[in-house]
N, C-alpha and C. Protein backbone atom coordinates (compact mmCIF):
# COMPACT_ATOMS: atom_id res chain seq x y z
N UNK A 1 0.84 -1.16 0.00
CA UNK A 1 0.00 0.00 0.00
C UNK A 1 0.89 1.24 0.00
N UNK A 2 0.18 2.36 -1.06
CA UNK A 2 1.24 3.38 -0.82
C UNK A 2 0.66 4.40 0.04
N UNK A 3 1.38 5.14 0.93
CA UNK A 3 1.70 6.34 1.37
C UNK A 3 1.57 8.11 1.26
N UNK A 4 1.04 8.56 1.20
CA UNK A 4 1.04 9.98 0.87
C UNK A 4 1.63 10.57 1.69
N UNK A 5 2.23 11.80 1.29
CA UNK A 5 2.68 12.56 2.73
C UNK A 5 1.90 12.68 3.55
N UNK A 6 0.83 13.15 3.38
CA UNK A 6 0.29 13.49 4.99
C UNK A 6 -0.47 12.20 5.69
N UNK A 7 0.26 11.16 5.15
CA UNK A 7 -0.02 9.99 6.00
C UNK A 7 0.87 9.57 6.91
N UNK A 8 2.16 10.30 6.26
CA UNK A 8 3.45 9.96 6.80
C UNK A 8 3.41 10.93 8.14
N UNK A 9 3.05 12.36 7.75
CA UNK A 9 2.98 13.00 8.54
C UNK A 9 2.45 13.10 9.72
N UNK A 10 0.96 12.38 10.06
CA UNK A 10 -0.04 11.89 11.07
C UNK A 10 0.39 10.99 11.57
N UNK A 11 1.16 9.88 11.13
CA UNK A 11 1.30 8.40 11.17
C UNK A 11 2.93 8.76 11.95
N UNK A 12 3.36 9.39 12.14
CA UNK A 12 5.04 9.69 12.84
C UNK A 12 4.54 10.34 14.16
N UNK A 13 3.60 9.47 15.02
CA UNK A 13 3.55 9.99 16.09
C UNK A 13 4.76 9.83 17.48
N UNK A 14 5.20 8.84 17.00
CA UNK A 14 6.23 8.93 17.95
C UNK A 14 7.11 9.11 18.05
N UNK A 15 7.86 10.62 17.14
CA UNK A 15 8.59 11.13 17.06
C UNK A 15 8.50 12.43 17.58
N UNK A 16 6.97 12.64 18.16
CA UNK A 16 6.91 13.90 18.69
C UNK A 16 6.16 13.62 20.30
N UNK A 17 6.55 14.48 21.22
CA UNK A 17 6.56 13.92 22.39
C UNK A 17 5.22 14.72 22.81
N UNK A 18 4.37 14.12 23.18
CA UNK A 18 2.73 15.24 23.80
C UNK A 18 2.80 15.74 24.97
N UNK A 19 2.51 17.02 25.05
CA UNK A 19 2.66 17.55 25.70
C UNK A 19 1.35 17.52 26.77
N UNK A 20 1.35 17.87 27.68
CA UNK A 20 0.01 17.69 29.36
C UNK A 20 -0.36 19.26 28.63
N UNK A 21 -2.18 19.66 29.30
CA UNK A 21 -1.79 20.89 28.50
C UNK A 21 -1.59 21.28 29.75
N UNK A 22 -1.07 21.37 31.11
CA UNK A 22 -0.09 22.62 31.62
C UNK A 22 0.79 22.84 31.09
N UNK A 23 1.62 22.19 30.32
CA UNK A 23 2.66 22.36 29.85
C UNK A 23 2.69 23.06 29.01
N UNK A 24 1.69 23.07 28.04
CA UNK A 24 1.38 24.00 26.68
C UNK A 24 0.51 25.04 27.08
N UNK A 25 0.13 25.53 28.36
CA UNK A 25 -0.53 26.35 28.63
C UNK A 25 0.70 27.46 29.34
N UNK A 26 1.67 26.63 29.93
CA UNK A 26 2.72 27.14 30.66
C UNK A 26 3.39 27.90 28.94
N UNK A 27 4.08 27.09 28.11
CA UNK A 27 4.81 27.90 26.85
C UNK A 27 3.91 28.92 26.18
N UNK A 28 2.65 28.93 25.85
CA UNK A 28 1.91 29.79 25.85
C UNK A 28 2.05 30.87 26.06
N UNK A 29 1.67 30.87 27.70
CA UNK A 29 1.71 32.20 28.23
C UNK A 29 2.92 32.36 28.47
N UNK A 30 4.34 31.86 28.52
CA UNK A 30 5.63 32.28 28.33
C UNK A 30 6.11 32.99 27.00
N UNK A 31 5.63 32.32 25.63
CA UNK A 31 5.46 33.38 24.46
C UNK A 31 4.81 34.47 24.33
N UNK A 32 3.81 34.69 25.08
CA UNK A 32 2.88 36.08 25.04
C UNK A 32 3.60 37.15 25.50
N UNK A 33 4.21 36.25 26.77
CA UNK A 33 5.02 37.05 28.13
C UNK A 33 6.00 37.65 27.10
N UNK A 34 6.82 37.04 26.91
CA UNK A 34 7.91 37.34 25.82
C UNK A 34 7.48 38.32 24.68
N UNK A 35 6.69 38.32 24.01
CA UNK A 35 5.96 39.32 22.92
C UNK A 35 5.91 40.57 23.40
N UNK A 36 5.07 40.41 24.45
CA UNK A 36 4.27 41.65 24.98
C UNK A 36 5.25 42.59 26.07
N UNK A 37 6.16 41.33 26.53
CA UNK A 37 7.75 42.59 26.79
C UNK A 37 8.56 43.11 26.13
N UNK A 38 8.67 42.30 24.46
CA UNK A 38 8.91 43.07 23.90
C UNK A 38 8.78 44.01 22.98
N UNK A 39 7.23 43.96 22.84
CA UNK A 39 6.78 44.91 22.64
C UNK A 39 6.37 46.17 23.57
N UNK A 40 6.54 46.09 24.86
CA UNK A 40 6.73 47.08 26.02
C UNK A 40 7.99 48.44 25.63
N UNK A 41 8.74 47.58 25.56
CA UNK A 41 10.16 48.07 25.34
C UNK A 41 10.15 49.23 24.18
N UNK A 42 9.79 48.50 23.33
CA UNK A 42 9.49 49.16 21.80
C UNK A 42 8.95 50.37 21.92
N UNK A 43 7.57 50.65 22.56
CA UNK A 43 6.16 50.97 22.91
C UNK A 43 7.08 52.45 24.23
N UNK A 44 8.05 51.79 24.71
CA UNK A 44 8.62 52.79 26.04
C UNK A 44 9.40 53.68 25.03
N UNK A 45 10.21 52.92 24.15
CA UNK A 45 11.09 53.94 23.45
C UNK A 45 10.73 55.23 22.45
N UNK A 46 9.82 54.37 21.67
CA UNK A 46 9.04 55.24 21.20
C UNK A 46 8.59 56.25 21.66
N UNK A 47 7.88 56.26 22.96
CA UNK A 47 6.90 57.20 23.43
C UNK A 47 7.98 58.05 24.28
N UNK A 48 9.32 58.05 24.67
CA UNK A 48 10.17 58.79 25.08
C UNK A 48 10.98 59.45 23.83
N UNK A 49 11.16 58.86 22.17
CA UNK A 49 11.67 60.00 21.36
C UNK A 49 10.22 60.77 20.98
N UNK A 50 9.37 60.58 21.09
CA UNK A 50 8.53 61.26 20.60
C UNK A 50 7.97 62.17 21.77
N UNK A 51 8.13 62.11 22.98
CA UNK A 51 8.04 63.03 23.93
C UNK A 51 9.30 64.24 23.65
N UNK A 52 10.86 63.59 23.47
CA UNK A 52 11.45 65.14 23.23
C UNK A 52 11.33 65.36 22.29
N UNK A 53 11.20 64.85 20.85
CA UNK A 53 10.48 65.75 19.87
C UNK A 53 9.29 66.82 19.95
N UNK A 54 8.50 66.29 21.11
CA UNK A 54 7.38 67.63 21.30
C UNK A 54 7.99 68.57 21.87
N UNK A 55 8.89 68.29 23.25
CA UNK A 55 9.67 69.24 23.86
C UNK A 55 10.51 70.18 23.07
N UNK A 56 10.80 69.51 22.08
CA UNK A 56 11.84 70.45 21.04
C UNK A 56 11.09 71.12 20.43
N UNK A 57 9.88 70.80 19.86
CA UNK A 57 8.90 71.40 18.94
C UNK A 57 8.18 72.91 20.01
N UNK A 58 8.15 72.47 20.76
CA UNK A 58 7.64 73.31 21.81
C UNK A 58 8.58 74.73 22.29
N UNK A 59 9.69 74.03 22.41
CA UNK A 59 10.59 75.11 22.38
C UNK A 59 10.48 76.18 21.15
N UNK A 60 10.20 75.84 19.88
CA UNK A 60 10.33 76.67 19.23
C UNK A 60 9.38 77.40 18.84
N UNK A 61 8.15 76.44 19.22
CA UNK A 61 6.98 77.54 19.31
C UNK A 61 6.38 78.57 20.46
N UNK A 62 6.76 78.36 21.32
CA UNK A 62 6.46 79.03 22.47
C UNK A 62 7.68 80.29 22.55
N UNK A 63 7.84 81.19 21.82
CA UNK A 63 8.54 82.22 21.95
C UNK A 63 7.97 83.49 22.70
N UNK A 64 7.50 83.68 23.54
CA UNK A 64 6.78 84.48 24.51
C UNK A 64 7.98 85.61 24.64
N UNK A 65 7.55 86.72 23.82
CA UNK A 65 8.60 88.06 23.90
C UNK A 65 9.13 88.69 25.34
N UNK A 66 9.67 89.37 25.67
CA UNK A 66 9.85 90.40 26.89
C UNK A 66 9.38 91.68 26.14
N UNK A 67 8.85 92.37 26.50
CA UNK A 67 8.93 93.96 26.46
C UNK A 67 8.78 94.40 27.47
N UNK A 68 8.79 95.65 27.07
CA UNK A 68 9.21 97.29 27.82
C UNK A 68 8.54 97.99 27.82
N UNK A 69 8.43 99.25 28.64
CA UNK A 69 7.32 100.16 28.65
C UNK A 69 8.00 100.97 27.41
N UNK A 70 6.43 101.56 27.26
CA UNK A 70 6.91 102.27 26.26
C UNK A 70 6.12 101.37 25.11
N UNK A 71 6.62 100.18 24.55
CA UNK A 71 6.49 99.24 23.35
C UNK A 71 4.93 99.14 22.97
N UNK A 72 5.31 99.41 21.21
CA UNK A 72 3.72 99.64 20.93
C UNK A 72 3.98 98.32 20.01
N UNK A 73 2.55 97.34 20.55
CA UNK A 73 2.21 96.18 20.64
C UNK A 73 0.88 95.69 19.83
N UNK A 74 -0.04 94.50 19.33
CA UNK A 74 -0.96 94.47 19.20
C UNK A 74 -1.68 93.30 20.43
N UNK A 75 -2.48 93.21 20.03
CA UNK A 75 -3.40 92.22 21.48
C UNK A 75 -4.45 91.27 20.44
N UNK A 76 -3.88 89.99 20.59
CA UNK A 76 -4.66 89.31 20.03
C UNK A 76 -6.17 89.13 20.68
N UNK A 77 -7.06 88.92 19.25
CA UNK A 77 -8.84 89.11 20.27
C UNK A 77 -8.87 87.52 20.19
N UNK A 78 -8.94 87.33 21.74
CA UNK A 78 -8.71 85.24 21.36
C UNK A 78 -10.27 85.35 21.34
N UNK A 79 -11.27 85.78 20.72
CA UNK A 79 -12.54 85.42 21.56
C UNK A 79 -12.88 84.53 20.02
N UNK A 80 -12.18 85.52 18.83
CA UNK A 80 -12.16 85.32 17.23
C UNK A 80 -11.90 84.17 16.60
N UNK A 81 -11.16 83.70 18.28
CA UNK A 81 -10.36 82.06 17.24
C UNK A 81 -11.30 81.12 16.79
N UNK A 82 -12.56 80.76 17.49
CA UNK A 82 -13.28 79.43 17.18
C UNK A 82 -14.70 79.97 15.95
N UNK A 83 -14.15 81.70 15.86
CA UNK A 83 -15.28 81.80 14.26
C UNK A 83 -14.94 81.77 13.13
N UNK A 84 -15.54 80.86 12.31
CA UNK A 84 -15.50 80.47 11.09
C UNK A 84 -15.69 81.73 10.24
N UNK A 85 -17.28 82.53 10.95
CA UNK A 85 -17.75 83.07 10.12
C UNK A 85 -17.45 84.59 9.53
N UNK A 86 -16.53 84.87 10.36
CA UNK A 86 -15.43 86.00 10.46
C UNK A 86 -14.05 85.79 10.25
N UNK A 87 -13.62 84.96 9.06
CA UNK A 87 -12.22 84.75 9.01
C UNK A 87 -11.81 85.86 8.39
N UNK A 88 -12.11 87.04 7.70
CA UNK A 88 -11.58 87.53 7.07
C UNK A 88 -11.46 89.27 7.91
N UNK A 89 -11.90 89.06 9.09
CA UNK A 89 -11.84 90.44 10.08
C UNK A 89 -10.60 90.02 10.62
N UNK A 90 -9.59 91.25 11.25
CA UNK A 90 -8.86 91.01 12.18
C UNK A 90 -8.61 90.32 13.13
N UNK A 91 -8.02 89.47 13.86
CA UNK A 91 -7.73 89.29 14.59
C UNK A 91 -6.98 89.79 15.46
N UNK A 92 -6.26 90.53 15.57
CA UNK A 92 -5.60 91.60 15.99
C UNK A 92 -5.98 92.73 16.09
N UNK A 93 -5.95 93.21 17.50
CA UNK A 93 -6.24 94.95 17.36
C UNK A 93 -5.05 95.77 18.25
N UNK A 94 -5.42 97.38 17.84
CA UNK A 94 -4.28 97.79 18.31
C UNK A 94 -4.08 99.19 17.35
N UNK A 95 -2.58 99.43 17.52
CA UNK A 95 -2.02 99.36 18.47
C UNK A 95 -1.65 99.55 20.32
N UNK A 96 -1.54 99.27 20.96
CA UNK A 96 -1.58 99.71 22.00
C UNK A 96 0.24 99.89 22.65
N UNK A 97 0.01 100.29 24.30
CA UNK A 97 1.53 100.81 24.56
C UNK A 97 1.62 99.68 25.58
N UNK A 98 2.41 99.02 26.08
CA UNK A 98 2.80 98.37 27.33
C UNK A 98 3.07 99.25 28.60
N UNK A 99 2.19 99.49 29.49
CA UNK A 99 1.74 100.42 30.57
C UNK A 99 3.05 100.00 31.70
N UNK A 100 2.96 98.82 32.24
CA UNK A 100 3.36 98.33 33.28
C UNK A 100 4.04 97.01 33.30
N UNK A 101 4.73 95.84 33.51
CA UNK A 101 4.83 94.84 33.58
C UNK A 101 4.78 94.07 35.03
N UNK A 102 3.47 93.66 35.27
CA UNK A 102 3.00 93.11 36.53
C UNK A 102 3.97 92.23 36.87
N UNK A 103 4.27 90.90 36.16
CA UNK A 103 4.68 89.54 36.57
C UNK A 103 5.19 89.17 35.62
N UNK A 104 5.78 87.91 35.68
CA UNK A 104 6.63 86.86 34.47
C UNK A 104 5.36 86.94 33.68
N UNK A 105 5.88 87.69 32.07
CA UNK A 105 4.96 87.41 31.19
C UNK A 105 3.38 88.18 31.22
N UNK A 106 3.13 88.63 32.11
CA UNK A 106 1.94 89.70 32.24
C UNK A 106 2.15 91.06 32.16
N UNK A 107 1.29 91.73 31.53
CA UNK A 107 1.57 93.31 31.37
C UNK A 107 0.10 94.00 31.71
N UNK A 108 0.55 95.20 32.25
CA UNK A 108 -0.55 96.34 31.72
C UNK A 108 -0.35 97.10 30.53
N UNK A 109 -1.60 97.25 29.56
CA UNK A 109 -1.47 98.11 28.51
C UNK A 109 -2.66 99.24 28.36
N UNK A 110 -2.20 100.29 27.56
CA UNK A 110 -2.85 100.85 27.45
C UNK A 110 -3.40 101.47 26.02
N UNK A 111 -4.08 102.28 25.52
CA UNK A 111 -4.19 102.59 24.13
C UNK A 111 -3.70 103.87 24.16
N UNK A 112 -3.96 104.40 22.83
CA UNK A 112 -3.19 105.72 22.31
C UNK A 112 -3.92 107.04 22.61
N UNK A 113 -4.98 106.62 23.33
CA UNK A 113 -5.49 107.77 24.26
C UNK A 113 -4.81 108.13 25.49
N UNK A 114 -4.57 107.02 26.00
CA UNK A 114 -3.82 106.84 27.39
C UNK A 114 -4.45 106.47 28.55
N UNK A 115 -5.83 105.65 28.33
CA UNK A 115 -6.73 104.74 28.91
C UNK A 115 -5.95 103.75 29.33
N UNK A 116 -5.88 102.92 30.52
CA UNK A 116 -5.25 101.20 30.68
C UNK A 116 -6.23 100.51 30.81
N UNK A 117 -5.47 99.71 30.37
CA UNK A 117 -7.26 98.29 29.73
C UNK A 117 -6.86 97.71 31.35
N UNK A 118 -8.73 97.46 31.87
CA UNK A 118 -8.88 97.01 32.90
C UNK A 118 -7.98 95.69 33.04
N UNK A 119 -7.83 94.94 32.56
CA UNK A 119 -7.27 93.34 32.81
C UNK A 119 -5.90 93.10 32.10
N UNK A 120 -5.30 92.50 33.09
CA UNK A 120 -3.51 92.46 32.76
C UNK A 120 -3.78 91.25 31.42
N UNK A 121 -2.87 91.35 30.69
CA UNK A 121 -2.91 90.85 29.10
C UNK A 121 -1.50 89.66 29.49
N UNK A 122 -1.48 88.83 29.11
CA UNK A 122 -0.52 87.61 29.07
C UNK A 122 0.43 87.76 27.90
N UNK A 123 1.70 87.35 27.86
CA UNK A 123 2.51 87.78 26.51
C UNK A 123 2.40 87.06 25.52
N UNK A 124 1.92 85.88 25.09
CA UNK A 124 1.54 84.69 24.16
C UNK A 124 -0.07 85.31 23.76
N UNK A 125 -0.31 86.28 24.19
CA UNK A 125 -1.75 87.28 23.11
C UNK A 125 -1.02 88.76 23.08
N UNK A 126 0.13 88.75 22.83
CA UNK A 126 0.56 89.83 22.56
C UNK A 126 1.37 89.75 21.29
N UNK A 127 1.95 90.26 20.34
CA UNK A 127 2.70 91.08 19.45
C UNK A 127 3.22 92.08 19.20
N UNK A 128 5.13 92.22 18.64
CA UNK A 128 5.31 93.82 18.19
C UNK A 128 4.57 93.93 17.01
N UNK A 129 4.44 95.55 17.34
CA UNK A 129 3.63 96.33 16.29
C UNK A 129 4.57 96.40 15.28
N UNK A 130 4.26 96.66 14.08
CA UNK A 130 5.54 97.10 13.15
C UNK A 130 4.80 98.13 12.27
N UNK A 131 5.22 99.28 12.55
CA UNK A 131 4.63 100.56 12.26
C UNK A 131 5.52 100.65 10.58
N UNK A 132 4.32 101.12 9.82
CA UNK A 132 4.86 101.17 8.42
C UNK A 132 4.87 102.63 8.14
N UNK A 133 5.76 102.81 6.98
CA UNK A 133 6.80 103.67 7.06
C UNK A 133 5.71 104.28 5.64
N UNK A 134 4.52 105.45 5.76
CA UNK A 134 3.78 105.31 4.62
C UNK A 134 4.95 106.86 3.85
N UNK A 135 4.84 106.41 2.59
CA UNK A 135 5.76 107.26 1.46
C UNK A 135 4.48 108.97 1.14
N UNK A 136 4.71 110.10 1.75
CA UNK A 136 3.92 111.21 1.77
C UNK A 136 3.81 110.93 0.33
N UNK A 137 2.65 111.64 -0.12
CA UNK A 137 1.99 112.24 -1.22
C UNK A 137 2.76 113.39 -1.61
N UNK A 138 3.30 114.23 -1.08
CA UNK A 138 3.70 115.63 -1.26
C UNK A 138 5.26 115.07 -2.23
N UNK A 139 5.67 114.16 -1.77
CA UNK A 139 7.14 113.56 -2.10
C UNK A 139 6.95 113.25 -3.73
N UNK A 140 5.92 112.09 -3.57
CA UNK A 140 5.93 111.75 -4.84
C UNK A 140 5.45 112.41 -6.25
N UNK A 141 4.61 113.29 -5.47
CA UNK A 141 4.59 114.36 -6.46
C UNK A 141 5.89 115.44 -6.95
N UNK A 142 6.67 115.67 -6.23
CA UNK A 142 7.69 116.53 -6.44
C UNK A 142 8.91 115.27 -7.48
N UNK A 143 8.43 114.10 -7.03
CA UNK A 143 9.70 113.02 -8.18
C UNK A 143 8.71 113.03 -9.44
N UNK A 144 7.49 113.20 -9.39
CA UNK A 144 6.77 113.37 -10.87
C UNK A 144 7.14 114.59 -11.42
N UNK A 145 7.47 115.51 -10.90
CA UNK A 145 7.29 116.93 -11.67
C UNK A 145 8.24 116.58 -12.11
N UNK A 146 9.84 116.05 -11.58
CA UNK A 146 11.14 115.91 -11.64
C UNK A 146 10.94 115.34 -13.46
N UNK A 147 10.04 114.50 -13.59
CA UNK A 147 10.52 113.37 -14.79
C UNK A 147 9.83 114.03 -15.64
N UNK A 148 10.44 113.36 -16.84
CA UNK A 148 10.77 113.96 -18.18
C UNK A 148 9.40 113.55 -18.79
N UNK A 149 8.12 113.67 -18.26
CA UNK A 149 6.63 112.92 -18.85
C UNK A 149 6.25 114.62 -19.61
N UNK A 150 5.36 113.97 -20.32
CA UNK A 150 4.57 114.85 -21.05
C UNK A 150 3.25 115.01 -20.15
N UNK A 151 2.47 116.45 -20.61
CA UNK A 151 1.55 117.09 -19.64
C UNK A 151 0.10 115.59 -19.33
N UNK A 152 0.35 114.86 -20.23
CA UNK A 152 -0.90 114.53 -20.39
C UNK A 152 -0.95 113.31 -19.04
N UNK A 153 0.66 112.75 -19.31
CA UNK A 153 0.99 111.52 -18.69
C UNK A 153 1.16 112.20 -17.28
N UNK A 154 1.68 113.42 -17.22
CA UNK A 154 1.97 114.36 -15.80
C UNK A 154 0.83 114.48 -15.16
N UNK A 155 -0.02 114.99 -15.44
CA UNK A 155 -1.60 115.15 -15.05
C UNK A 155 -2.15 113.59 -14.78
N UNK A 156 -2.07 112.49 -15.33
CA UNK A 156 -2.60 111.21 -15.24
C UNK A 156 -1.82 110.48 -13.50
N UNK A 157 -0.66 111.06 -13.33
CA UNK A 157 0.21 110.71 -12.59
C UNK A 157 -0.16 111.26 -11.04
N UNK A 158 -0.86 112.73 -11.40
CA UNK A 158 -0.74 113.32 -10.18
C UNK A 158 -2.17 112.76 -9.35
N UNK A 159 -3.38 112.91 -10.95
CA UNK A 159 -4.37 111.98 -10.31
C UNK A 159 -4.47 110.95 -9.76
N UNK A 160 -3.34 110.05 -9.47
CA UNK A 160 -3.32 108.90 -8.91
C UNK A 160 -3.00 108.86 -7.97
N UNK A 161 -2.14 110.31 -7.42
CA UNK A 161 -1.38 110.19 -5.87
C UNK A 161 -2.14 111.45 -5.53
N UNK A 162 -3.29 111.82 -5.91
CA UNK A 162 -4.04 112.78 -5.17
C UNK A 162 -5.34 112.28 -4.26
């Protein structure tokens, strides 16, 4: 009679020794054990480079200025952040002056009347102002007269900066 493998295979029982199942309940949970520590390990390392990656990330976002009295600033309106329906208004108002500096990171400010806003302002809703430098009208008219245009183009020129 012939043989197939998987007759051979079923039929070679006593080449393999049976195990009680404590025994196979014992390797079992000794392979899990083994898995799941090392996947612990894995799972620890990970979650410690990816903790100082936030720390680093953090560092560079959290730049919370110092200023000075005197410093004209804007004041973010946090009330603006969660509307959709106003994305295209300011968020920022201002300018205002830095009145006082209460504490680490807190200020009094005031506006350009010279009012102080009731409630000390935190420096992470604050900003420098950056005052722009506007080019007079009176100027650019005097570099038009300067150039070599004809009356028609001269007159077209002045209407534009009048």
């Amino acid at each position: 009679m012939t043989q197939l493998p998987i007759d051979v295979e079923f039929n070679d029982k006593e080449n393999h020794s049976v195990l009680t199942y404590e025994e196979a309940l014992e390797r079992r949970i000794s392979s899990l054990i083994g898995t799941f520590t090392d996947a612990l390990i894995i799972s620890s390392r990970n979650v410690t480079s990816a903790q100082e990656l936030q720390k680093e990330r953090q560092k560079h976002l959290t730049k919370a200025h110092e200023y000075h009295e005197n410093d004209i600033i804007l004041l973010y309106d946090s009330a603006k952040r969660q509307v959709h329906g106003q994305k295209f208004n300011p968020k920022w108002t201002g300018p205002f002056w830095i009145e006082k500096k209460l504490g680490n990171k807190v200020y009094l400010i005031r506006d350009k009347i010279g009012n102080t806003l009731p409630n000390p302002v935190h420096a992470e809703r604050l900003k420098h102002y950056k005052q722009r430098h506007l080019v007079e009208p009176f100027l650019k008219i005097l570099q038009i007269m300067e150039l070599q245009l004809s009356e028609t183009q001269r007159a077209r020129l002045l209407e534009l900066y009048q």
